[in-house]
Protein backbone atom coordinates (compact mmCIF):
# COMPACT_ATOMS: atom_id res chain seq x y z
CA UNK A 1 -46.27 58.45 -10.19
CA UNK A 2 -44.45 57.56 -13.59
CA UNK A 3 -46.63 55.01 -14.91
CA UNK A 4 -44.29 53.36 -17.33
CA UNK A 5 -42.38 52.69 -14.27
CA UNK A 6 -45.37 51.32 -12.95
CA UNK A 7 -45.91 49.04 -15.94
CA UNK A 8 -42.32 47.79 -15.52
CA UNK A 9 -42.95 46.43 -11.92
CA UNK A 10 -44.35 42.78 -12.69
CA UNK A 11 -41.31 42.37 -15.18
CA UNK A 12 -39.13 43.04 -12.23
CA UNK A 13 -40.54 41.13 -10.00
CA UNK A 14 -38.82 37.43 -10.12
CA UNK A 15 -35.51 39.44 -9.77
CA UNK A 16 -36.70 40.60 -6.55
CA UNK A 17 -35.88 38.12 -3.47
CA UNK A 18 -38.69 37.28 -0.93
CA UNK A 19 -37.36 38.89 1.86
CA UNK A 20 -40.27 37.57 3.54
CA UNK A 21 -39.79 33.83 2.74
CA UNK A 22 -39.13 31.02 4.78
CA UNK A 23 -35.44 29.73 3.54
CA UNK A 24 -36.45 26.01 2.23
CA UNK A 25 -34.55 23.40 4.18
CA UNK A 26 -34.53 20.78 1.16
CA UNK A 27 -32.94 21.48 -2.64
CA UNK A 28 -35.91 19.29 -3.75
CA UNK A 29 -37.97 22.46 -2.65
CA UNK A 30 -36.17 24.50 -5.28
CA UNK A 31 -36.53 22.27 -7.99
CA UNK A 32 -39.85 22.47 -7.92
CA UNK A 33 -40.10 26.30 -8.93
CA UNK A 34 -41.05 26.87 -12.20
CA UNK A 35 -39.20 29.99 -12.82
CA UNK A 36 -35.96 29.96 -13.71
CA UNK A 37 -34.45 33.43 -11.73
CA UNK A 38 -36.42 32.50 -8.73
CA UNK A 39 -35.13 28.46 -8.48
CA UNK A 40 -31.73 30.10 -8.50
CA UNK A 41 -32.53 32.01 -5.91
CA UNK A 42 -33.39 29.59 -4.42
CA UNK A 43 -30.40 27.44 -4.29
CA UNK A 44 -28.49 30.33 -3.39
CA UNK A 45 -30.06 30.57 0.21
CA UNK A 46 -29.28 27.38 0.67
CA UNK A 47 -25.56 27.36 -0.77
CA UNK A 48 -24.67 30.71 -1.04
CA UNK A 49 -21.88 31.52 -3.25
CA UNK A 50 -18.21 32.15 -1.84
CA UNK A 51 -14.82 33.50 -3.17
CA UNK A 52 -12.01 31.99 -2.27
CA UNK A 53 -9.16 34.98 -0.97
CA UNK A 54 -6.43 35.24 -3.50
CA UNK A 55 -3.29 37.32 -2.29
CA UNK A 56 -2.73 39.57 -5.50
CA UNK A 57 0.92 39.84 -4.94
CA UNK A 58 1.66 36.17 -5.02
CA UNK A 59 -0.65 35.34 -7.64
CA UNK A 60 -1.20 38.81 -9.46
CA UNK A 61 -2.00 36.74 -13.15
CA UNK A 62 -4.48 34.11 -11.65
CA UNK A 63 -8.37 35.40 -11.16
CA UNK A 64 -10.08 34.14 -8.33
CA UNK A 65 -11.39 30.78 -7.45
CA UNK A 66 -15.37 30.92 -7.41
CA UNK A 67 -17.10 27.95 -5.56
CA UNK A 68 -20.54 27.82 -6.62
CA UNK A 69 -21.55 25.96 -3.26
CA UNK A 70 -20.41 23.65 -0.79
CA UNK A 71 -22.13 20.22 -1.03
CA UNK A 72 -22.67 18.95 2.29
CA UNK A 73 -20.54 15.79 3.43
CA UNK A 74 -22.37 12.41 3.03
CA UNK A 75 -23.46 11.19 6.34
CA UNK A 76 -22.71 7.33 5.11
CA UNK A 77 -19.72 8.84 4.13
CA UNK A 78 -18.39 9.83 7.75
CA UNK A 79 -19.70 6.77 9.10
CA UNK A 80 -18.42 4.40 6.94
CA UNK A 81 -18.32 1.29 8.46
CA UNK A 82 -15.50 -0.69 9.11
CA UNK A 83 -16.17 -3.69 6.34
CA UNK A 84 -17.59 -0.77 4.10
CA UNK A 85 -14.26 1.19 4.23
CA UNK A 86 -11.93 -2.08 3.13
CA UNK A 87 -14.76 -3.92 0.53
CA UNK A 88 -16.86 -1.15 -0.82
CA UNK A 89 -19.70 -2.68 0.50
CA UNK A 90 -22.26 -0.24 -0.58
CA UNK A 91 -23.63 0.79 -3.72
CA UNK A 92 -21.87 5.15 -3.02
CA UNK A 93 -18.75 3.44 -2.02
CA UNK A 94 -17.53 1.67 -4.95
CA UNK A 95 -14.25 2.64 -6.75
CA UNK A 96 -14.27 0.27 -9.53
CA UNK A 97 -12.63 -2.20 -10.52
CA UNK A 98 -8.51 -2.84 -10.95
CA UNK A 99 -7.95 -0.24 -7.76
CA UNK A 100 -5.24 -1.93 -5.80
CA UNK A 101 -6.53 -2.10 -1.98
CA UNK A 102 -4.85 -2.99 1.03
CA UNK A 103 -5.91 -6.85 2.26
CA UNK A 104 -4.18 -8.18 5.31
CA UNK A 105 -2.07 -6.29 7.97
CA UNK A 106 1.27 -5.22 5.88
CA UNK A 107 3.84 -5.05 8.44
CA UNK A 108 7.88 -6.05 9.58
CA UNK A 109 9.01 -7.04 12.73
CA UNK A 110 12.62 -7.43 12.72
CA UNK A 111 12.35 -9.21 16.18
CA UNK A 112 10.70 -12.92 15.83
CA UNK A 113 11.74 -14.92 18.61
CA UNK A 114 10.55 -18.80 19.05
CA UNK A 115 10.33 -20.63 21.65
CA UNK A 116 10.50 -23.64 19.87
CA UNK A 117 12.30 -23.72 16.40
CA UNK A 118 11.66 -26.01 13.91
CA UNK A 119 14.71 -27.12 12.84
CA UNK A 120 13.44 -30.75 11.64
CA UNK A 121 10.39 -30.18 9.38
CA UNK A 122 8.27 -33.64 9.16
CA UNK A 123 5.25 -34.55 7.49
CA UNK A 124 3.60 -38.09 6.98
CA UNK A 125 3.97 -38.16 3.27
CA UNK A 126 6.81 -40.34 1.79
CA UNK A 127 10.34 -38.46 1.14
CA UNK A 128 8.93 -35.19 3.55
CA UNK A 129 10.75 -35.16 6.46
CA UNK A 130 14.25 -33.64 7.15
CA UNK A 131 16.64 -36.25 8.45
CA UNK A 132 19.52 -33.75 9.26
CA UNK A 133 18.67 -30.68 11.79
CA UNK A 134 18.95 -27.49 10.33
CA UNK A 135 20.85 -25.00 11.92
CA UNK A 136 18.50 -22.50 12.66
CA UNK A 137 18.24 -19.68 14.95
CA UNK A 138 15.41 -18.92 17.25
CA UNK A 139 15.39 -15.22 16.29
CA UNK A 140 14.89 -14.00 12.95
CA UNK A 141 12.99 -11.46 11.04
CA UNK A 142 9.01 -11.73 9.23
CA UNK A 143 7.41 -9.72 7.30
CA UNK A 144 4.05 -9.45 5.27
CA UNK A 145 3.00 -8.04 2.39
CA UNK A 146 -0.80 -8.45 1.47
CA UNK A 147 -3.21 -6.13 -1.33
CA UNK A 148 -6.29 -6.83 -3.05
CA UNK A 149 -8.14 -5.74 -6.33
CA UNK A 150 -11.22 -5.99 -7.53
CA UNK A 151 -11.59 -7.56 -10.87
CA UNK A 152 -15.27 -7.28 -11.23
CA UNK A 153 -17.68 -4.94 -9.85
CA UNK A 154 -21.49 -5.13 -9.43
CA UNK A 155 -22.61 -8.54 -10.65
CA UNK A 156 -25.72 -8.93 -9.34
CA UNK A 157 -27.53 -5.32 -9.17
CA UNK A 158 -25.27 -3.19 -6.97
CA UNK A 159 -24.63 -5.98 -5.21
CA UNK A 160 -22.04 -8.83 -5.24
CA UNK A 161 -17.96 -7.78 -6.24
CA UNK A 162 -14.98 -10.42 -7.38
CA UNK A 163 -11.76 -9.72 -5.95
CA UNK A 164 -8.54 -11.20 -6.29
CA UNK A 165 -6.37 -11.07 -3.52
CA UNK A 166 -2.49 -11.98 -2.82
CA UNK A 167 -0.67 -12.28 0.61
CA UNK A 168 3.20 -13.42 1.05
CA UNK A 169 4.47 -13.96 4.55
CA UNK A 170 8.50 -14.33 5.19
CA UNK A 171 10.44 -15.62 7.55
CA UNK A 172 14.42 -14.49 7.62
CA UNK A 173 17.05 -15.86 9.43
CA UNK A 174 18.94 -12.73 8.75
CA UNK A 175 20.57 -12.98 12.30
CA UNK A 176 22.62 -16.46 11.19
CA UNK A 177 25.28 -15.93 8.96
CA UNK A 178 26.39 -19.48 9.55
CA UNK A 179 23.86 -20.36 6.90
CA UNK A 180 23.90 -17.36 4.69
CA UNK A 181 20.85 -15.55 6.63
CA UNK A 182 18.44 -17.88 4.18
CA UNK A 183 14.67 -17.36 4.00
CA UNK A 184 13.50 -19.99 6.58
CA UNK A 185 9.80 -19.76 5.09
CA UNK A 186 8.01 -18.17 2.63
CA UNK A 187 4.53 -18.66 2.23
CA UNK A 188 2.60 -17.71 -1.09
CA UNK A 189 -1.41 -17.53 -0.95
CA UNK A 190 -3.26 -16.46 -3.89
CA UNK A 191 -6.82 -16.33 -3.73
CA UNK A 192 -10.09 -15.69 -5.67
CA UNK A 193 -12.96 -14.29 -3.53
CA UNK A 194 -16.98 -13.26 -4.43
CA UNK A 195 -17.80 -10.45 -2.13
CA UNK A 196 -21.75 -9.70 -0.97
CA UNK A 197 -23.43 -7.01 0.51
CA UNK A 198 -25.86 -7.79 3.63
CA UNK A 199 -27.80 -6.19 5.88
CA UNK A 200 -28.50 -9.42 8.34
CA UNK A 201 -29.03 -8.22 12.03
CA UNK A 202 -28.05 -10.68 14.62
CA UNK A 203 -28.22 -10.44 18.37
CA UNK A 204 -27.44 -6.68 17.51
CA UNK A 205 -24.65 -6.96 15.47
CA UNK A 206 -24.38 -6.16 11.62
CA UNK A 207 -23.87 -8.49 9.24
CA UNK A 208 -23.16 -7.04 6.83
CA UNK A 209 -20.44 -8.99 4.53
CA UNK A 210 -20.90 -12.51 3.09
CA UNK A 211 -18.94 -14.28 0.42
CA UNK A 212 -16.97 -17.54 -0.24
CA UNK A 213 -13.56 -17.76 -1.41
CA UNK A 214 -11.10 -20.29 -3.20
CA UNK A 215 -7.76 -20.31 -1.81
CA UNK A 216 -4.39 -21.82 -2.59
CA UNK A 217 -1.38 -21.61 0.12
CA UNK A 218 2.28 -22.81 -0.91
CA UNK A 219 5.77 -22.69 0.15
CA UNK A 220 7.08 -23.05 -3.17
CA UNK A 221 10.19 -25.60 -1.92
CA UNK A 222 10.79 -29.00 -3.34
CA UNK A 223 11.00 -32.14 -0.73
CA UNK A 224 11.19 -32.63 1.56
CA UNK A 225 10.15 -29.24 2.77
CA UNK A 226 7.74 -28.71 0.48
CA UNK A 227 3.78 -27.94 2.29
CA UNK A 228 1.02 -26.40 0.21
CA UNK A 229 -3.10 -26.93 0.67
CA UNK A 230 -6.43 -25.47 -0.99
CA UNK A 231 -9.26 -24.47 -0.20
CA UNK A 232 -13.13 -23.05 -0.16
CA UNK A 233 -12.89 -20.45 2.31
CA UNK A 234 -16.67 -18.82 3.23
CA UNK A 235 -16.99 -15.36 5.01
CA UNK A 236 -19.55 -13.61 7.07
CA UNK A 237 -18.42 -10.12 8.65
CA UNK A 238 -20.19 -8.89 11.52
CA UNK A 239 -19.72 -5.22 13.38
CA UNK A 240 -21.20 -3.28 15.56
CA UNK A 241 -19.75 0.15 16.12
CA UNK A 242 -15.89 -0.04 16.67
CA UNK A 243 -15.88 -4.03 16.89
CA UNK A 244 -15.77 -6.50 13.54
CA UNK A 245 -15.75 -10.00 13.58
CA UNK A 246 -15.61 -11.88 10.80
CA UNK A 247 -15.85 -15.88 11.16
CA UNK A 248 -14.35 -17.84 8.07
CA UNK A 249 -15.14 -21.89 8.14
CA UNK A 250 -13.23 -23.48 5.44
CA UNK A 251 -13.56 -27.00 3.23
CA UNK A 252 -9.94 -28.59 2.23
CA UNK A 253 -9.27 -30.27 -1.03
CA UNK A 254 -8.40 -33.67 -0.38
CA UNK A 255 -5.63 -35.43 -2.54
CA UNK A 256 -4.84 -39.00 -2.31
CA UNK A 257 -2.16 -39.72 0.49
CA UNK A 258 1.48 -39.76 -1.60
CA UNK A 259 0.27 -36.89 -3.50
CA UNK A 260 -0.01 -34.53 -0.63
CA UNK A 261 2.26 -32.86 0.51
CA UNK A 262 0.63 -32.82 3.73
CA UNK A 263 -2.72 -34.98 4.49
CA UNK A 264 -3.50 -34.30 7.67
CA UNK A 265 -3.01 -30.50 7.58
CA UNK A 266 -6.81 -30.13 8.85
CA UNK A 267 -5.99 -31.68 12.26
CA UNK A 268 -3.60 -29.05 13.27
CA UNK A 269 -5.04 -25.76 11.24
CA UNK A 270 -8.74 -26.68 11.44
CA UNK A 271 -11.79 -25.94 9.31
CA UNK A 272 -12.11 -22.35 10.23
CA UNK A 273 -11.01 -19.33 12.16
CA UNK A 274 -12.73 -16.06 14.15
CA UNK A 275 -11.12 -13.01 13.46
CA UNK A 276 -11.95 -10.01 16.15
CA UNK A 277 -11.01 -6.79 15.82
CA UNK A 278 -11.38 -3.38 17.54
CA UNK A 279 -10.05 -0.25 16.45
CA UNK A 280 -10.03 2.64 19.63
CA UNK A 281 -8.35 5.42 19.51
CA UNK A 282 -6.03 5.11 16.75
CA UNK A 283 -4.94 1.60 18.41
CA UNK A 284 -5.85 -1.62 16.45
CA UNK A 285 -6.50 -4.85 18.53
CA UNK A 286 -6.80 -8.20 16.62
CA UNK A 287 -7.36 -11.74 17.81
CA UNK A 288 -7.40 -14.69 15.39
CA UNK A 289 -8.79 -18.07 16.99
CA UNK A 290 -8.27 -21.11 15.10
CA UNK A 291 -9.89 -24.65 16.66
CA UNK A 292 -8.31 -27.96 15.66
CA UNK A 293 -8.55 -31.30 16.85
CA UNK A 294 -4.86 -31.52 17.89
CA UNK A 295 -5.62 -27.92 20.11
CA UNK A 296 -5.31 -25.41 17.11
CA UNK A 297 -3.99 -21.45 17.79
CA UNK A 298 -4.47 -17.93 18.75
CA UNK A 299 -2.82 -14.81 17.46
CA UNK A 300 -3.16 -11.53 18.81
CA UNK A 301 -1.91 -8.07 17.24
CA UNK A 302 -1.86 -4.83 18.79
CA UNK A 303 -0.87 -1.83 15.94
CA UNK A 304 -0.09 1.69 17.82
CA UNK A 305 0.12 5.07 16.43
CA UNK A 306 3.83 6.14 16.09
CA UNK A 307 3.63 9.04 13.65
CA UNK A 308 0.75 9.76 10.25
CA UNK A 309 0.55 6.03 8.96
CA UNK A 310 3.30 4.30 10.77
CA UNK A 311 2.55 2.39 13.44
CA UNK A 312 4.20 -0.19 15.86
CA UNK A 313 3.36 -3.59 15.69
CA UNK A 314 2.84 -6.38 18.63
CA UNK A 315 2.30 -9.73 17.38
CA UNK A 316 1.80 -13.07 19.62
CA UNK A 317 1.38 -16.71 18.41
CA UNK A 318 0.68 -19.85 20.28
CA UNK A 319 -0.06 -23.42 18.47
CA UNK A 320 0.54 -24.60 15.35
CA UNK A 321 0.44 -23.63 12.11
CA UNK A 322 2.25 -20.15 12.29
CA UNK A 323 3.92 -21.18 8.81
CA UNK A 324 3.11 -23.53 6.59
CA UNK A 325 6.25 -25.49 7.17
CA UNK A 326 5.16 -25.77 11.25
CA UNK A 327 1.40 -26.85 10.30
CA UNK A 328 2.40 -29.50 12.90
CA UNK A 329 5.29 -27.92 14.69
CA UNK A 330 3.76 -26.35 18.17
CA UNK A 331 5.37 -23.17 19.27
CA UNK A 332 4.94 -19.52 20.44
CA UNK A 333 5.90 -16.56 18.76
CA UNK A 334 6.81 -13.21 20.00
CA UNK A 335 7.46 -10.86 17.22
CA UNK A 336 7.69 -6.00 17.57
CA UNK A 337 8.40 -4.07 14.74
CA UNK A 338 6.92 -1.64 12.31
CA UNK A 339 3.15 -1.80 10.05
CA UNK A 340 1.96 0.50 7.75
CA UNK A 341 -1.70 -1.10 7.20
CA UNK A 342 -3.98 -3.29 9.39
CA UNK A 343 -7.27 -4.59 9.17
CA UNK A 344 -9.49 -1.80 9.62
């Protein structure tokens, strides 16, 4: 036997893969061997290297793409909760801050029907009520527009976000040329919110989102129509798989009786709402509940895959407050068109 090639063995030994090795199951078993050759080795068994194909007559210039491994999808990551995949609840699913999010549902349903139109707004303030009817029409169009952004991110730890958030909701009389087709309603709400992570377990739900809010709703019209409140809105977010519920008690700013524009807004919309929703099978379900002393409201919404993102939208209302204008006007509200965003 050539000794010098004999000599030359131990240098060529951490080149040499352990055939005979158990392939570790964890990287942090690699990165615990000291030499250099053999860690790589190491991570190769465990995310072995792959070419890409390149065809060389569409692309005879461009050299091939190398992958040095494929990093294994985050479990969190596929089961990102519901709350988690609209708030960036946890601390691997934050974007940052000044990303524009979707908020509330952002939909149009060109058929609104009433059973009950409004056409004499009222409210117990002085110089609020409409003395002559308006001539509106039962049917008419609404739409919604609704994002979010996060402002600040991380206040507390990894914990605790502030978000500002804007929502407009329309309602067209574009059916009623006798008028012009005017804008019936337009409601503006602004809205300032803290966001907190929680892992709170209840009766085997999640809770898992907490935070308080200040909120300011307006129509933006002069008198007598004009209707506008504020408010400390608190939220707690429970799910548990495909269900979320979020329940959202609220505390109204008071103003003295001929400065509001309507003072007893809180018997007909209430001091909070329950929000459930259920997402199945690419179908959204929501129902809103809203208690009041004077019988409050329910809304239900029923989004259903048409084609990619656009859906069709079913929308229900019965009570008051579907608009600001009709905080005291009871009606029900059928309304089908198109959304492109829900809850969840």
């Amino acid at each position: 036997m050539d000794l010098r090639r004999l000599a030359a063995l131990p240098l060529l030994l951490p080149f040499v893969p352990a055939a005979t090795a158990a392939t570790p199951s964890d990287a942090r078993a690699c990165a615990a061997i000291a030499s250099d050759p053999e860690r790589l080795a190491c991570y190769d068994s465990l995310f072995p290297r792959r070419v890409a194909p390149a065809s060389a007559a569409a692309r005879p210039t461009e050299p091939p793409v190398i992958y040095a491994f494929d990093e294994p999808a985050s479990p969190r990551a596929e089961e990102r909760s519901l709350l988690d995949s609209r708030w960036e609840l946890e601390p691997d699913a934050k974007l940052g801050a000044f990303n524009i999010r979707g908020y509330k549902p952002l939909y149009v349903l060109p058929f609104f029907h009433t059973s009950n139109i409004n056409a004499s707004p009222r409210s117990p303030s002085p110089d609020h009520d409409v003395e002559l009817p308006e001539r509106l029409k039962a049917a008419e169009m609404k739409f919604q527009l609704s994002f979010k952004g996060k402002i600040l991110e991380s206040l507390f730890g990894d914990n605790g976000d502030l978000w500002l958030g804007y929502t407009q909701a329309s309602h067209w009389q574009v059916a009623n040329p006798q008028i012009s087709r005017p804008f019936r309603e337009t409601n503006y709400e602004p809205e300032l919110m803290l966001v907190f992570r929680s892992d709170l377990r209840v009766l085997g739900w999640d809770g898992h989102l907490f935070g308080v809010s200040v909120n300011h709703q307006s129509n933006g019209r002069s008198l007598p129509l004009s209707r506008s409140w504020n408010r400390v809105v608190g939220q707690a977010g429970f799910e548990r798989g495909d269900w979320t519920v979020m329940v959202r008690p609220w505390w109204i700013f008071k103003e003295s009786f001929d400065k509001s524009d309507n003072p007893d807004i809180g018997d007909y919309l209430g001091h909070g709402d329950v929000q459930i929703v259920r997402v199945w099978n690419g179908h959204e379900f929501a129902l809103m509940l809203r208690p009041s002393a004077e019988g409050g409201a329910a809304q239900f919404d029923w989004a259903f895959p048409i084609h990619n993102q656009l859906r069709g939208h079913l929308q229900l209302f019965d009570g008051y407050g579907e608009s600001l204008i009709d905080y005291n006007h009871r009606a029900t509200y059928v309304g089908l068109g198109l959304s492109l965003l829900e809850w969840y």
